[in-house]
C-alpha atoms as a PDB file:
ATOM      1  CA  UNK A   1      17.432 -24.955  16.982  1.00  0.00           C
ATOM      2  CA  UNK A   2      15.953 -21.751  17.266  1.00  0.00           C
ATOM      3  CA  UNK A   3      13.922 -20.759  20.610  1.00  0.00           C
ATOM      4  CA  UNK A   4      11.073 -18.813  21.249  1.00  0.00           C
ATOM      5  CA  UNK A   5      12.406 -15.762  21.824  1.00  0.00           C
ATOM      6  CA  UNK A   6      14.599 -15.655  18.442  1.00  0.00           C
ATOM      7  CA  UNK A   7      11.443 -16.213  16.745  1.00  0.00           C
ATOM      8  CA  UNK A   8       9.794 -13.299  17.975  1.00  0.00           C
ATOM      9  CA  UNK A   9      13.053 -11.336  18.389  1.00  0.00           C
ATOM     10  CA  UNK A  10      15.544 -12.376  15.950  1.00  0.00           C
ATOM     11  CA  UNK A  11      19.172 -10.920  16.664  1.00  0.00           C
ATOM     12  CA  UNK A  12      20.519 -11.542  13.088  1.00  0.00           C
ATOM     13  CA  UNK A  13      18.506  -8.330  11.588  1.00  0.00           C
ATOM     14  CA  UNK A  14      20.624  -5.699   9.496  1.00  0.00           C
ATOM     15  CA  UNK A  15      19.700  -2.343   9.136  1.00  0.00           C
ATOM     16  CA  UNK A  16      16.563  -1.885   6.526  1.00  0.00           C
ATOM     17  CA  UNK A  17      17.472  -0.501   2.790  1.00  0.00           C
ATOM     18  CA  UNK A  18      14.254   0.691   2.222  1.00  0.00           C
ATOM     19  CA  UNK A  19      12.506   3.663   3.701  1.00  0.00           C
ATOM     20  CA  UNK A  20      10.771   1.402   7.049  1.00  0.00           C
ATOM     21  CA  UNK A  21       7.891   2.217   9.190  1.00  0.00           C
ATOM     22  CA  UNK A  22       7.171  -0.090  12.118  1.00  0.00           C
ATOM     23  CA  UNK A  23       3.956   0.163  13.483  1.00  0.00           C
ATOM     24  CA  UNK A  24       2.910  -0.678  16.924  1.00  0.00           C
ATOM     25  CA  UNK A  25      -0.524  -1.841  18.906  1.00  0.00           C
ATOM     26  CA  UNK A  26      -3.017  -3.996  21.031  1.00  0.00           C
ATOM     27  CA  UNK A  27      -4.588  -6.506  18.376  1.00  0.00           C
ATOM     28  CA  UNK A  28      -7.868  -4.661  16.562  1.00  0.00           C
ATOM     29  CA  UNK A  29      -6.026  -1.247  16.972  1.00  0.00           C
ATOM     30  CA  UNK A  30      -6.783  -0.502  13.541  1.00  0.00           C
ATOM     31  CA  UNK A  31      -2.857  -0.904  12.865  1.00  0.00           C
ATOM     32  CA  UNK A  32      -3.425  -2.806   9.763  1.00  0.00           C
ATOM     33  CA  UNK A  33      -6.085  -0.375   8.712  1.00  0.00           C
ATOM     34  CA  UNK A  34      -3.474   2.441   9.423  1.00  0.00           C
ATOM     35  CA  UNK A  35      -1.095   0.586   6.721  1.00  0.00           C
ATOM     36  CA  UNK A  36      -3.944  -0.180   4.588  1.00  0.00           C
ATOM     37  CA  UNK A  37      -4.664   3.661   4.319  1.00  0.00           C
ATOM     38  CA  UNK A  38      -1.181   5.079   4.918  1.00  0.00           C
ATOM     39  CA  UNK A  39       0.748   2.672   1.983  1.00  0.00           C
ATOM     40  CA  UNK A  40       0.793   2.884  -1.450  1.00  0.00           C
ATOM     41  CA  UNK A  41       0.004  -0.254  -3.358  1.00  0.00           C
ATOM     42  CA  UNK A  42       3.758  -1.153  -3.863  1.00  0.00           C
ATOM     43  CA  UNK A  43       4.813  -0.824  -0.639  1.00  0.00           C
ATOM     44  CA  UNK A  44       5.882  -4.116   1.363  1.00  0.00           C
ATOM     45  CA  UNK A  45       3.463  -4.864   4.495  1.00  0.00           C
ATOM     46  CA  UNK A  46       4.995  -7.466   6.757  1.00  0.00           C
ATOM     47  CA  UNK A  47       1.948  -8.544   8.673  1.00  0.00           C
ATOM     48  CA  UNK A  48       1.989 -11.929  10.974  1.00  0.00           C
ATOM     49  CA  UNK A  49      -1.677 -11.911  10.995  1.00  0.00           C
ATOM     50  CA  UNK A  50      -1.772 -11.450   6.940  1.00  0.00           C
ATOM     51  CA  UNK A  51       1.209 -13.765   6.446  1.00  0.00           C
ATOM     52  CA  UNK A  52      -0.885 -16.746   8.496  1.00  0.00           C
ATOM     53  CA  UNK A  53      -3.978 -15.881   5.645  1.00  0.00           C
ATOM     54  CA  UNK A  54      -2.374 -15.918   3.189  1.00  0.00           C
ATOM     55  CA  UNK A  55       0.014 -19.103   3.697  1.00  0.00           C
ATOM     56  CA  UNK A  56      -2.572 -21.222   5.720  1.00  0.00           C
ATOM     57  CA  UNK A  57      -6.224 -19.863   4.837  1.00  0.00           C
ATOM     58  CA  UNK A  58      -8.761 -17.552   6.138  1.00  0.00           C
ATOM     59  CA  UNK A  59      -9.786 -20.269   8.817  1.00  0.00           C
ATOM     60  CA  UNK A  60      -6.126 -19.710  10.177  1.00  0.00           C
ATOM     61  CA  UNK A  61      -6.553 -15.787  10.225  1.00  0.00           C
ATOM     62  CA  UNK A  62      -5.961 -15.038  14.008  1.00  0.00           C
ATOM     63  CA  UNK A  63      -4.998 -18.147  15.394  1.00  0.00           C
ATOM     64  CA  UNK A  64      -3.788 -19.058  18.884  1.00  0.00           C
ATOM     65  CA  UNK A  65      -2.191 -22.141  16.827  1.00  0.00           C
ATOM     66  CA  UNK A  66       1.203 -22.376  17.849  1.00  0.00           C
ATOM     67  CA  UNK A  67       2.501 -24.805  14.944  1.00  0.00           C
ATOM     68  CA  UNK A  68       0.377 -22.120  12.458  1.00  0.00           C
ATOM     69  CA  UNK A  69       2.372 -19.198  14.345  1.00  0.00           C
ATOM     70  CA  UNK A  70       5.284 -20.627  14.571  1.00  0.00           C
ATOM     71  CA  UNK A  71       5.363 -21.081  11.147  1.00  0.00           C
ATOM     72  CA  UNK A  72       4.338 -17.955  10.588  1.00  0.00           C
ATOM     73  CA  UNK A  73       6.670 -15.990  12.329  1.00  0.00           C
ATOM     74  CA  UNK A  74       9.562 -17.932  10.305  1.00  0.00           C
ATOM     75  CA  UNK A  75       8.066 -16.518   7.165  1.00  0.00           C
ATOM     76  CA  UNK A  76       7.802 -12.755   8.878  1.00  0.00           C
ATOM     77  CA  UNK A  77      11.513 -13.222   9.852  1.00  0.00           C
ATOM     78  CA  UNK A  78      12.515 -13.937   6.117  1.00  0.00           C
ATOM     79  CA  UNK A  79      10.905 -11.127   5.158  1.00  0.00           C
ATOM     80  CA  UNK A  80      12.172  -8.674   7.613  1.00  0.00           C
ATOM     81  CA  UNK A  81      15.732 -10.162   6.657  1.00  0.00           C
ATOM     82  CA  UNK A  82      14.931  -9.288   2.767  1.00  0.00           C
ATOM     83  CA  UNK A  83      14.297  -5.464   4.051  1.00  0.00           C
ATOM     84  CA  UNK A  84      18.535  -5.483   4.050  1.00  0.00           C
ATOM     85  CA  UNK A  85      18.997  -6.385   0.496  1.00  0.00           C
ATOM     86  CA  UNK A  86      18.257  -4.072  -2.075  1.00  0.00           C
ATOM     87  CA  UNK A  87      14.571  -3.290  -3.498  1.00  0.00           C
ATOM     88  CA  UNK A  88      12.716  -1.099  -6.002  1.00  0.00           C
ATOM     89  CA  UNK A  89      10.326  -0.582  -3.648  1.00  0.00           C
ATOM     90  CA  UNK A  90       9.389   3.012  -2.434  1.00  0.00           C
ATOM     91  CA  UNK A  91       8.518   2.050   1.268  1.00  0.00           C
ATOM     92  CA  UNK A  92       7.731  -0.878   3.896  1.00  0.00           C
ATOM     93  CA  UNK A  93       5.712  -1.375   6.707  1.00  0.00           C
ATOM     94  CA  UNK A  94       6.205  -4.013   9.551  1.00  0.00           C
ATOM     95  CA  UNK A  95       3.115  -4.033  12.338  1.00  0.00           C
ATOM     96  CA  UNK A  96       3.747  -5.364  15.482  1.00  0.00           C
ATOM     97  CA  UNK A  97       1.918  -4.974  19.008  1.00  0.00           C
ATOM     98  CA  UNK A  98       5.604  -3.796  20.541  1.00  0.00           C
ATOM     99  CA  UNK A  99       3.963  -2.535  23.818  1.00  0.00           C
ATOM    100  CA  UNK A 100       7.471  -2.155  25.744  1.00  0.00           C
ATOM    101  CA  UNK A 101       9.832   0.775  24.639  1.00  0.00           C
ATOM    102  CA  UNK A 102      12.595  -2.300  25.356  1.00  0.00           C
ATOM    103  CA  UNK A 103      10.571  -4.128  22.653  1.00  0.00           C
ATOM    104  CA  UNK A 104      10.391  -1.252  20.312  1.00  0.00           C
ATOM    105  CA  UNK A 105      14.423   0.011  20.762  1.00  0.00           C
ATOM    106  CA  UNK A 106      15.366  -3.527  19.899  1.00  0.00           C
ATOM    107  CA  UNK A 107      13.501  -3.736  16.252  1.00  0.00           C
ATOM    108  CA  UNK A 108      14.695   0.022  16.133  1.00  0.00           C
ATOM    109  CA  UNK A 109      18.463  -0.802  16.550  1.00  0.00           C
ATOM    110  CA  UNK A 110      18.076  -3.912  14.314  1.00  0.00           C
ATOM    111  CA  UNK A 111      16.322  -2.499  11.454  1.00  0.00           C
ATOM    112  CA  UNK A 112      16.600   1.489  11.354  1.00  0.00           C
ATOM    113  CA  UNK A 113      13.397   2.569  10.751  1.00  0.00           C
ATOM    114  CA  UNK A 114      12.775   5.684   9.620  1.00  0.00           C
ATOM    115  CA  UNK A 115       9.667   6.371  12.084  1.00  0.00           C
ATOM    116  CA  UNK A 116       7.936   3.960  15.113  1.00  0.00           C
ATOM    117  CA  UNK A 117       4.216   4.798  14.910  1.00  0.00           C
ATOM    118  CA  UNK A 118       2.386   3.384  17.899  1.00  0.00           C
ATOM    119  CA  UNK A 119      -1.939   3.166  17.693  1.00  0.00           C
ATOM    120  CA  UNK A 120      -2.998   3.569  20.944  1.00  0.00           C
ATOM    121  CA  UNK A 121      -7.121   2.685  20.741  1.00  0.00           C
ATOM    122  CA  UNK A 122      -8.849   2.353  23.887  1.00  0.00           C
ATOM    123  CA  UNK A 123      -8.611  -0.984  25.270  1.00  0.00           C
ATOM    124  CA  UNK A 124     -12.838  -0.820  25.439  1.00  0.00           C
ATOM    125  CA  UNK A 125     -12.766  -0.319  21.944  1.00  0.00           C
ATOM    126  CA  UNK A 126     -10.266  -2.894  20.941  1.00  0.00           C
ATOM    127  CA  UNK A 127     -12.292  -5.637  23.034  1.00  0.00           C
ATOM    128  CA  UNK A 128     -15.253  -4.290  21.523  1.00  0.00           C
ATOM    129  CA  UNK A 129     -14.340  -4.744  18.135  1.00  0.00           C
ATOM    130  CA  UNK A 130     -13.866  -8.589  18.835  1.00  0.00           C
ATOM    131  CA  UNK A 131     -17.455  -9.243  18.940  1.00  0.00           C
ATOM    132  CA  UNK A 132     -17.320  -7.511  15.144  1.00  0.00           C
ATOM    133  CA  UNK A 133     -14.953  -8.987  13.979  1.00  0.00           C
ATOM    134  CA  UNK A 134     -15.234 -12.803  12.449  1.00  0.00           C
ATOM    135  CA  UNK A 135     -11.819 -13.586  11.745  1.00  0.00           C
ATOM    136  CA  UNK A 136     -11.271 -12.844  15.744  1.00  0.00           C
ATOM    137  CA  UNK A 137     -14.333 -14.707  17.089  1.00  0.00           C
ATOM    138  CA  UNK A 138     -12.819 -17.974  17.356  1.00  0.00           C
ATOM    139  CA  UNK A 139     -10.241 -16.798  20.460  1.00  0.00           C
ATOM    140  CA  UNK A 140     -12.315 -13.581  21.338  1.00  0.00           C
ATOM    141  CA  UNK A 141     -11.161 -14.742  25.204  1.00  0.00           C
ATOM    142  CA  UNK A 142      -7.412 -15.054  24.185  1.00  0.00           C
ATOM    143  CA  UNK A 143      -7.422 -11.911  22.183  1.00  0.00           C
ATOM    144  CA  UNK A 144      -9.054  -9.724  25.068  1.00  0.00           C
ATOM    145  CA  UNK A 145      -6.208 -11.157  27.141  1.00  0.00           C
ATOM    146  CA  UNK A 146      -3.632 -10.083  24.968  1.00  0.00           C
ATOM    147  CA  UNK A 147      -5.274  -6.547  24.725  1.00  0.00           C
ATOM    148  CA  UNK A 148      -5.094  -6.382  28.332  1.00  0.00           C
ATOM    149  CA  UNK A 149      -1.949  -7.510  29.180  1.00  0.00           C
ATOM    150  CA  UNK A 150      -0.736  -4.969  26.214  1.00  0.00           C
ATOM    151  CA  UNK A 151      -2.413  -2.307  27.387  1.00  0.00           C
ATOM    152  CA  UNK A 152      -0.443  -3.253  31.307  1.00  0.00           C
ATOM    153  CA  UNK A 153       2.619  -3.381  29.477  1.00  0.00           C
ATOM    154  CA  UNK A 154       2.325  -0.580  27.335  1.00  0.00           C
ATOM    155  CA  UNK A 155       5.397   2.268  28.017  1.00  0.00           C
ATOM    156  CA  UNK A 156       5.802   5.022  25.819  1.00  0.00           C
ATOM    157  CA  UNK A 157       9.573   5.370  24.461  1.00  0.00           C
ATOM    158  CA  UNK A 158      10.917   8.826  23.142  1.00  0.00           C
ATOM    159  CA  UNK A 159      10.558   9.505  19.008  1.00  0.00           C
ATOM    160  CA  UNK A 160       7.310   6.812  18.495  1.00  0.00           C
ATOM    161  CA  UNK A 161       5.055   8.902  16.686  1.00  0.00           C
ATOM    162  CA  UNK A 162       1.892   8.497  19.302  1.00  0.00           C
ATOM    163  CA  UNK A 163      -1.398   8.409  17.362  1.00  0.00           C
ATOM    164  CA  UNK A 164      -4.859   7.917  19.593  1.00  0.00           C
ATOM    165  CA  UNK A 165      -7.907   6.479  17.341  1.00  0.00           C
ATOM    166  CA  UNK A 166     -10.701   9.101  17.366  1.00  0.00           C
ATOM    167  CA  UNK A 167     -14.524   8.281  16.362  1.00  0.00           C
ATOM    168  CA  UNK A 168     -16.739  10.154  14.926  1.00  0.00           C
ATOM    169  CA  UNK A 169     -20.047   8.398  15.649  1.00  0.00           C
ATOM    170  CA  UNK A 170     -22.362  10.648  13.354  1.00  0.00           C
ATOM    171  CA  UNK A 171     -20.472   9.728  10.388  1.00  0.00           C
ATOM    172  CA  UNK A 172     -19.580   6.109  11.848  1.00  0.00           C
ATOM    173  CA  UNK A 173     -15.749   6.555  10.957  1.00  0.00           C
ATOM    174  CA  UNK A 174     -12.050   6.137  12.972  1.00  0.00           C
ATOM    175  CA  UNK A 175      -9.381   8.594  12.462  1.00  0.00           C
ATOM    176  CA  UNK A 176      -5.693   8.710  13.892  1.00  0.00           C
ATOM    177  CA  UNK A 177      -4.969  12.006  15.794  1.00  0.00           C
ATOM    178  CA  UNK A 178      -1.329  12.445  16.422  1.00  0.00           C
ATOM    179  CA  UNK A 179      -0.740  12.878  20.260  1.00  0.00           C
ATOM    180  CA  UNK A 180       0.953  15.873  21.096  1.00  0.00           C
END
């Protein structure tokens, strides 16, 4: 039987065969919107949140479920085991919050990406974004908690590429500044 932690962990990764970016964040960091914008429309995007819509329904989007997760998380795992065999795809993309640099070595031994991109958005702005956001309005109190407790946990780890979310109110958009 596997336990919690191998779920969310799993030790029996190998190293990815195709070109890998892991990206890293509170939830409503914009880290799926990174991918979205970043990927082309081949690429592979290993999303839990995505992965729960599209196997269980909208309603499921976001869940604090832990049968729906749980499930979930075994079909992530398969697919970050499949990143090891060979593909004709030109790139993948695995998002993650990852706020420890423990957290964020591990999946970097396991799967040798080529980059760690982390989104660092203000924690006002990811809580804000709740109230916006339907698919998150169900457990707005759970996901502020998890924003929180990333944003106490959060260490920075040497070679994540560090991008801050900028807004530019007049034009009502987000960009990603690289940190330097």
């Amino acid at each position: 039987m596997i336990n919690d932690d191998d779920l969310f962990f799993p030790n029996n990764l190998l190293p990815s065969l195709i070109p890998l970016t892991i990206v890293c964040g509170p939830p409503a960091a914009g880290k799926t919107n990174f991918v979205r914008k970043t990927a082309q429309p081949d690429d592979l995007i290993i999303d839990l949140d995505d992965i729960i819509v599209r196997h269980f329904g909208a309603s499921a989007g976001r869940t604090d479920d832990w049968e729906i997760r749980e499930q979930g998380l075994r079909i992530r795992n398969e697919m970050l085991a499949g990143l090891s065999m060979p593909s004709r795809r030109r790139a993948a993309w695995f998002i993650t919050m990852a706020p420890r640099a423990d957290t964020r070595e591990h999946w970097r031994q396991m799967l040798r990406p080529i980059r760690i991109v982390v989104i660092k958005t203000p924690m006002h702005v990811c809580i804000a974004r709740l109230a916006h956001d339907p698919m998150r309005k169900a457990n707005v109190r759970t996901q502020g908690q998890v924003i929180r407790r990333w944003w106490r946990d959060y260490e920075p780890r040497p070679g994540d590429k560090v991008y801050e979310t900028r807004f530019y109110q007049s034009a009502g958009l987000a960009a990603w500044a690289e940190q330097a």
